[in-house]
Protein backbone atom coordinates (compact mmCIF):
# COMPACT_ATOMS: atom_id res chain seq x y z
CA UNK A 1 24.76 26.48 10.28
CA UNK A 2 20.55 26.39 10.66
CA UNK A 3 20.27 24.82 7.50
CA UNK A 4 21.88 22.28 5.56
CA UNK A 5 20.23 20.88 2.53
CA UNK A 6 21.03 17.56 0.27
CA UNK A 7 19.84 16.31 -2.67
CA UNK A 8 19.39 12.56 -4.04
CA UNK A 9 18.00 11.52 -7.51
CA UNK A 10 16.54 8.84 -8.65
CA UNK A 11 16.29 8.88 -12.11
CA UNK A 12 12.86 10.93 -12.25
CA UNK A 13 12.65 11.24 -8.80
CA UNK A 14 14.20 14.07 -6.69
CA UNK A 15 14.87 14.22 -2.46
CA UNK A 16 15.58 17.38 -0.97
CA UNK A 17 16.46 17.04 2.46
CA UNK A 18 17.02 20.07 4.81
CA UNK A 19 18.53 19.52 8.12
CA UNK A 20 17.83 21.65 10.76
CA UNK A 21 19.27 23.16 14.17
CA UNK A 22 17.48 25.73 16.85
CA UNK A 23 16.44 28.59 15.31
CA UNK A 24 13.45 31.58 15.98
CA UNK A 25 10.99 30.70 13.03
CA UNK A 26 9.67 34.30 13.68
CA UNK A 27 12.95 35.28 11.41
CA UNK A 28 11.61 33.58 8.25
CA UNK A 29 7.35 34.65 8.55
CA UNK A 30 8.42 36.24 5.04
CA UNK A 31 8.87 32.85 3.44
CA UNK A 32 5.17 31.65 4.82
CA UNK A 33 1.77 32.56 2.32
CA UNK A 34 -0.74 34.39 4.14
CA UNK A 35 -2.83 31.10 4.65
CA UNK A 36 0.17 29.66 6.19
CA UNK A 37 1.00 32.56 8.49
CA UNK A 38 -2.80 31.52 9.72
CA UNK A 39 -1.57 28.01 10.30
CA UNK A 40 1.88 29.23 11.38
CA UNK A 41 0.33 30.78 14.34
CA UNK A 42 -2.52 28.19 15.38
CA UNK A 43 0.43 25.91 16.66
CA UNK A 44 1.80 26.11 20.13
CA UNK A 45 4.46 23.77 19.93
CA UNK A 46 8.08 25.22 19.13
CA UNK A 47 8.94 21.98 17.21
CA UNK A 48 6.00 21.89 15.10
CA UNK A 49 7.15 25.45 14.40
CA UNK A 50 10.09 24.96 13.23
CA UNK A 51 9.22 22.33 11.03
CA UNK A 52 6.58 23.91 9.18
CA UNK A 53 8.71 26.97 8.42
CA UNK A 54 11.75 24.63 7.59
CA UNK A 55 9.24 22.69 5.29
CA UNK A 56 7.92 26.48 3.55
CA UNK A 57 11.92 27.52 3.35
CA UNK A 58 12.66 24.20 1.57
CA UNK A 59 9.28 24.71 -0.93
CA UNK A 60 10.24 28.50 -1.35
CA UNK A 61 13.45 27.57 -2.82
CA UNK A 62 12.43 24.96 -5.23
CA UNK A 63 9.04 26.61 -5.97
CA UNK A 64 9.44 30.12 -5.22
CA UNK A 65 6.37 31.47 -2.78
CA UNK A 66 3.77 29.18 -4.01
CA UNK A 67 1.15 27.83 -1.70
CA UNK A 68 1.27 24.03 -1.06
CA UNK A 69 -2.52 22.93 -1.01
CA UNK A 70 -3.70 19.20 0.38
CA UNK A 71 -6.21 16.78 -1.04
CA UNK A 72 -9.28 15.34 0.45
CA UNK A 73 -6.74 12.59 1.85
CA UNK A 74 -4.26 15.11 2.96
CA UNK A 75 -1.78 14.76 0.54
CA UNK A 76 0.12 17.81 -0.64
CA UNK A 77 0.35 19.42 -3.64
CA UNK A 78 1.32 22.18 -6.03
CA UNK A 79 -0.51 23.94 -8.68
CA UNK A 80 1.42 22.96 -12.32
CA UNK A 81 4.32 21.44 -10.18
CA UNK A 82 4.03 17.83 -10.87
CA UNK A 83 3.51 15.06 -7.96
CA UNK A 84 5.51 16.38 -4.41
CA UNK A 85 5.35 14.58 -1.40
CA UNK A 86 6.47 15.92 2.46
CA UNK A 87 7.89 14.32 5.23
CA UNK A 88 9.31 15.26 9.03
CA UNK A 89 10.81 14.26 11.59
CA UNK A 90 13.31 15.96 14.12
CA UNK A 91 15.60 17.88 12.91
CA UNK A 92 14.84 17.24 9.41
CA UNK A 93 12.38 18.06 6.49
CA UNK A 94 12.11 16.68 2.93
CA UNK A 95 10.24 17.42 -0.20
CA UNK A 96 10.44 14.80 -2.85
CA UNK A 97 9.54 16.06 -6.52
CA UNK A 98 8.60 13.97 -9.61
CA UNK A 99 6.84 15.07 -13.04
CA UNK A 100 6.03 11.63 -14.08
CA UNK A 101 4.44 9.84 -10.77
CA UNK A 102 2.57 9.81 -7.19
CA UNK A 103 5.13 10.10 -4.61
CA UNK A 104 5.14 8.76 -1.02
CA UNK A 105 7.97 9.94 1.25
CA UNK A 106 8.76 9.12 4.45
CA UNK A 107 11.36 10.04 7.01
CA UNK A 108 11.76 8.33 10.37
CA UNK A 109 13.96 8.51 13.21
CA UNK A 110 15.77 5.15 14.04
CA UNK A 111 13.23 3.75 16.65
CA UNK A 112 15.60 1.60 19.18
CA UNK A 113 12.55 -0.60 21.33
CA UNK A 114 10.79 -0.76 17.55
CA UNK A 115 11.69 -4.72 18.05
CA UNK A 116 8.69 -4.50 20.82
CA UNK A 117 5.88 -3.91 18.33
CA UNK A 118 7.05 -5.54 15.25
CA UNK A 119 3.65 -7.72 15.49
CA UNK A 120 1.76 -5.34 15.04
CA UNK A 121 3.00 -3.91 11.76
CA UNK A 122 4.98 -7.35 9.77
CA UNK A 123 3.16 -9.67 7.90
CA UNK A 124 3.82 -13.61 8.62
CA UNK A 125 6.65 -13.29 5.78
CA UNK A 126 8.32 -10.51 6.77
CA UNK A 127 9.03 -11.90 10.50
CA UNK A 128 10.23 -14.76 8.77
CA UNK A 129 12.37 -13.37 6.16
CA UNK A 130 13.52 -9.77 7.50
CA UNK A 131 16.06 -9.63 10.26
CA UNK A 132 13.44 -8.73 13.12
CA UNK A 133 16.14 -7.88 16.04
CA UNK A 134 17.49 -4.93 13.85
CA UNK A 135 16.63 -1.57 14.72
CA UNK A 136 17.31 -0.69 11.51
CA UNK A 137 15.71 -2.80 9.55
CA UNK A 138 12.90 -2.77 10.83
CA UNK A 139 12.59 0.68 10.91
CA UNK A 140 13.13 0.54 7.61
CA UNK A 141 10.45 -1.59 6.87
CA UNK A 142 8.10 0.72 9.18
CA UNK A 143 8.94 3.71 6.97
CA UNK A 144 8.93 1.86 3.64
CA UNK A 145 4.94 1.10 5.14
CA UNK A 146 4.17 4.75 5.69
CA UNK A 147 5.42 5.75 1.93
CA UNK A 148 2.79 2.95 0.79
CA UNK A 149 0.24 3.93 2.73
CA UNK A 150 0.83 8.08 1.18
CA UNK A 151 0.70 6.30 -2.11
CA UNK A 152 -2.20 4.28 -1.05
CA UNK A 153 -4.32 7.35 -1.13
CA UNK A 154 -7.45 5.65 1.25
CA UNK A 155 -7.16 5.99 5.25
CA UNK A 156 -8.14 3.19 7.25
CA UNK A 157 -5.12 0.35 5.64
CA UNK A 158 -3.88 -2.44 7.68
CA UNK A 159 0.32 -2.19 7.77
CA UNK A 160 0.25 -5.52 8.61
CA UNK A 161 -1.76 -7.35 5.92
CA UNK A 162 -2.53 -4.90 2.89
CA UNK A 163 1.45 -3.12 3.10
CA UNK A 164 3.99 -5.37 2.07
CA UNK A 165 7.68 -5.31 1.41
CA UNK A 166 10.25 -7.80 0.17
CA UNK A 167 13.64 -7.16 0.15
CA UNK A 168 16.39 -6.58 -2.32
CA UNK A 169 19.83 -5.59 -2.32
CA UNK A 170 21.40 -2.61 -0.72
CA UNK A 171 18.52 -0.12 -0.58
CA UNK A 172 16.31 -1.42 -2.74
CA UNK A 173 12.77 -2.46 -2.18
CA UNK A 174 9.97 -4.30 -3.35
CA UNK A 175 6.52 -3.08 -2.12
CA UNK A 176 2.85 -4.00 -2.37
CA UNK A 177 -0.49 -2.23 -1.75
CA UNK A 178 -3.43 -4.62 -0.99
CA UNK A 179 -6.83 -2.68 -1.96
CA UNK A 180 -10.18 -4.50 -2.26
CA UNK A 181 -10.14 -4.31 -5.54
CA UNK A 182 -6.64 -5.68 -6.32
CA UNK A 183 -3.06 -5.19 -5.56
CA UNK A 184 -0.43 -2.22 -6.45
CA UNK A 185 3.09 -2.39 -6.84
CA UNK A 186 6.17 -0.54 -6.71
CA UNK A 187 9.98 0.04 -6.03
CA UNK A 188 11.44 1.79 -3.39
CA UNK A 189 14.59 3.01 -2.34
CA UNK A 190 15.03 2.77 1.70
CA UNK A 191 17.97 4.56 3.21
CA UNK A 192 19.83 5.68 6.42
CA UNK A 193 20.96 9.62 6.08
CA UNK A 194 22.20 11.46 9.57
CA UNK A 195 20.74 8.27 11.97
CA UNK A 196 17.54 8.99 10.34
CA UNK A 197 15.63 6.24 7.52
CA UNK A 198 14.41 8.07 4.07
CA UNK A 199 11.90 5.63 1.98
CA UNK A 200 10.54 6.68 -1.47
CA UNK A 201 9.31 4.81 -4.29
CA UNK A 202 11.27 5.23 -7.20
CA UNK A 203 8.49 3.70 -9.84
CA UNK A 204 5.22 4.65 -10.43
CA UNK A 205 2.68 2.88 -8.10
CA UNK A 206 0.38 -0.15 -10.67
């Protein structure tokens, strides 16, 4: 099968995950806009490819063919269609959807040598309370980072001082955006799907 799709709710908050295996993304040009056909074609990359047309298959099916426009920060949207947010990695694409709240998710292949940077992205706590030789977990704490930073909405953010996580059990996380102006908080739910770490926060961002 190309594609396999799954879905995971969280209360207000819905994952759609589509898996994906080698496939000519010249077969589904139908499910692209015309501005994305443009786009389509400026990459040269087969991967990239795929991924954008796995990402427009995934949208036409919960949206139908609408376009999927981005801010001034790059994060996506949808005319009347609530908060979305879009992740990628290989193999797999996922659009999370929520009427009530900013979203920020994040997929992330398990890094195995992730152990070698861990400095550079954990704040004094975290190496002392998170279990730094896991793969894993840190990954987990890596992609938990990137979902704050989507909700952070500003470019430029320190992961290692103004992104923090603490946490709880089983998935569930605590995190906390440090802005210059005060501090945002938030749940998130971090999991492993397919050898592959899914973060998303689960409560609006305040």
């Amino acid at each position: 099968m190309i594609f396999q799709k799954k879905v995971f709710d969280f209360d207000s908050v819905h994952v759609h995950l589509m898996s994906f295996s080698d496939f000519d993304p010249t077969d589904f040009l139908d499910q692209l806009t015309d501005l994305e056909k443009e786009r389509y074609f400026s990459f040269t990359n087969l991967q990239r490819k795929r991924e954008f047309v796995t990402t427009r298959l995934l949208r036409h099916e919960l949206f139908g063919h609408q376009h999927i426009h981005y801010d001034a920060v790059g994060a996506p949207f949808i005319e009347n269609e609530g908060f979305i947010s879009i992740s990628h990695t290989k193999t797999m694409v996922g659009i999370a959807v929520s009427q009530s709240f900013k979203l920020g998710l994040d997929i992330e292949v398990i890094h195995p040598k992730i152990a070698a940077i861990k400095h550079k992205f954990l704040s004094v706590d975290e190496l002392e309370k998170l279990d730094c030789e896991s793969a894993v977990e840190l990954t987990k704490v890596w992609s938990g980072k990137e979902s704050l930073y989507k909700l952070s909405g500003r470019k430029g953010i320190d992961f290692k001082t103004e992104l923090l996580l603490q946490k709880r059990e089983n998935n569930n996380w605590f995190g906390e955006i440090i802005n210059p102006n005060g501090s945002v908080r938030t749940d998130l739910n971090i999991f492993e799907e397919e050898s592959r770490i899914i973060s998303i926060n689960t409560t609006i961002c305040e």
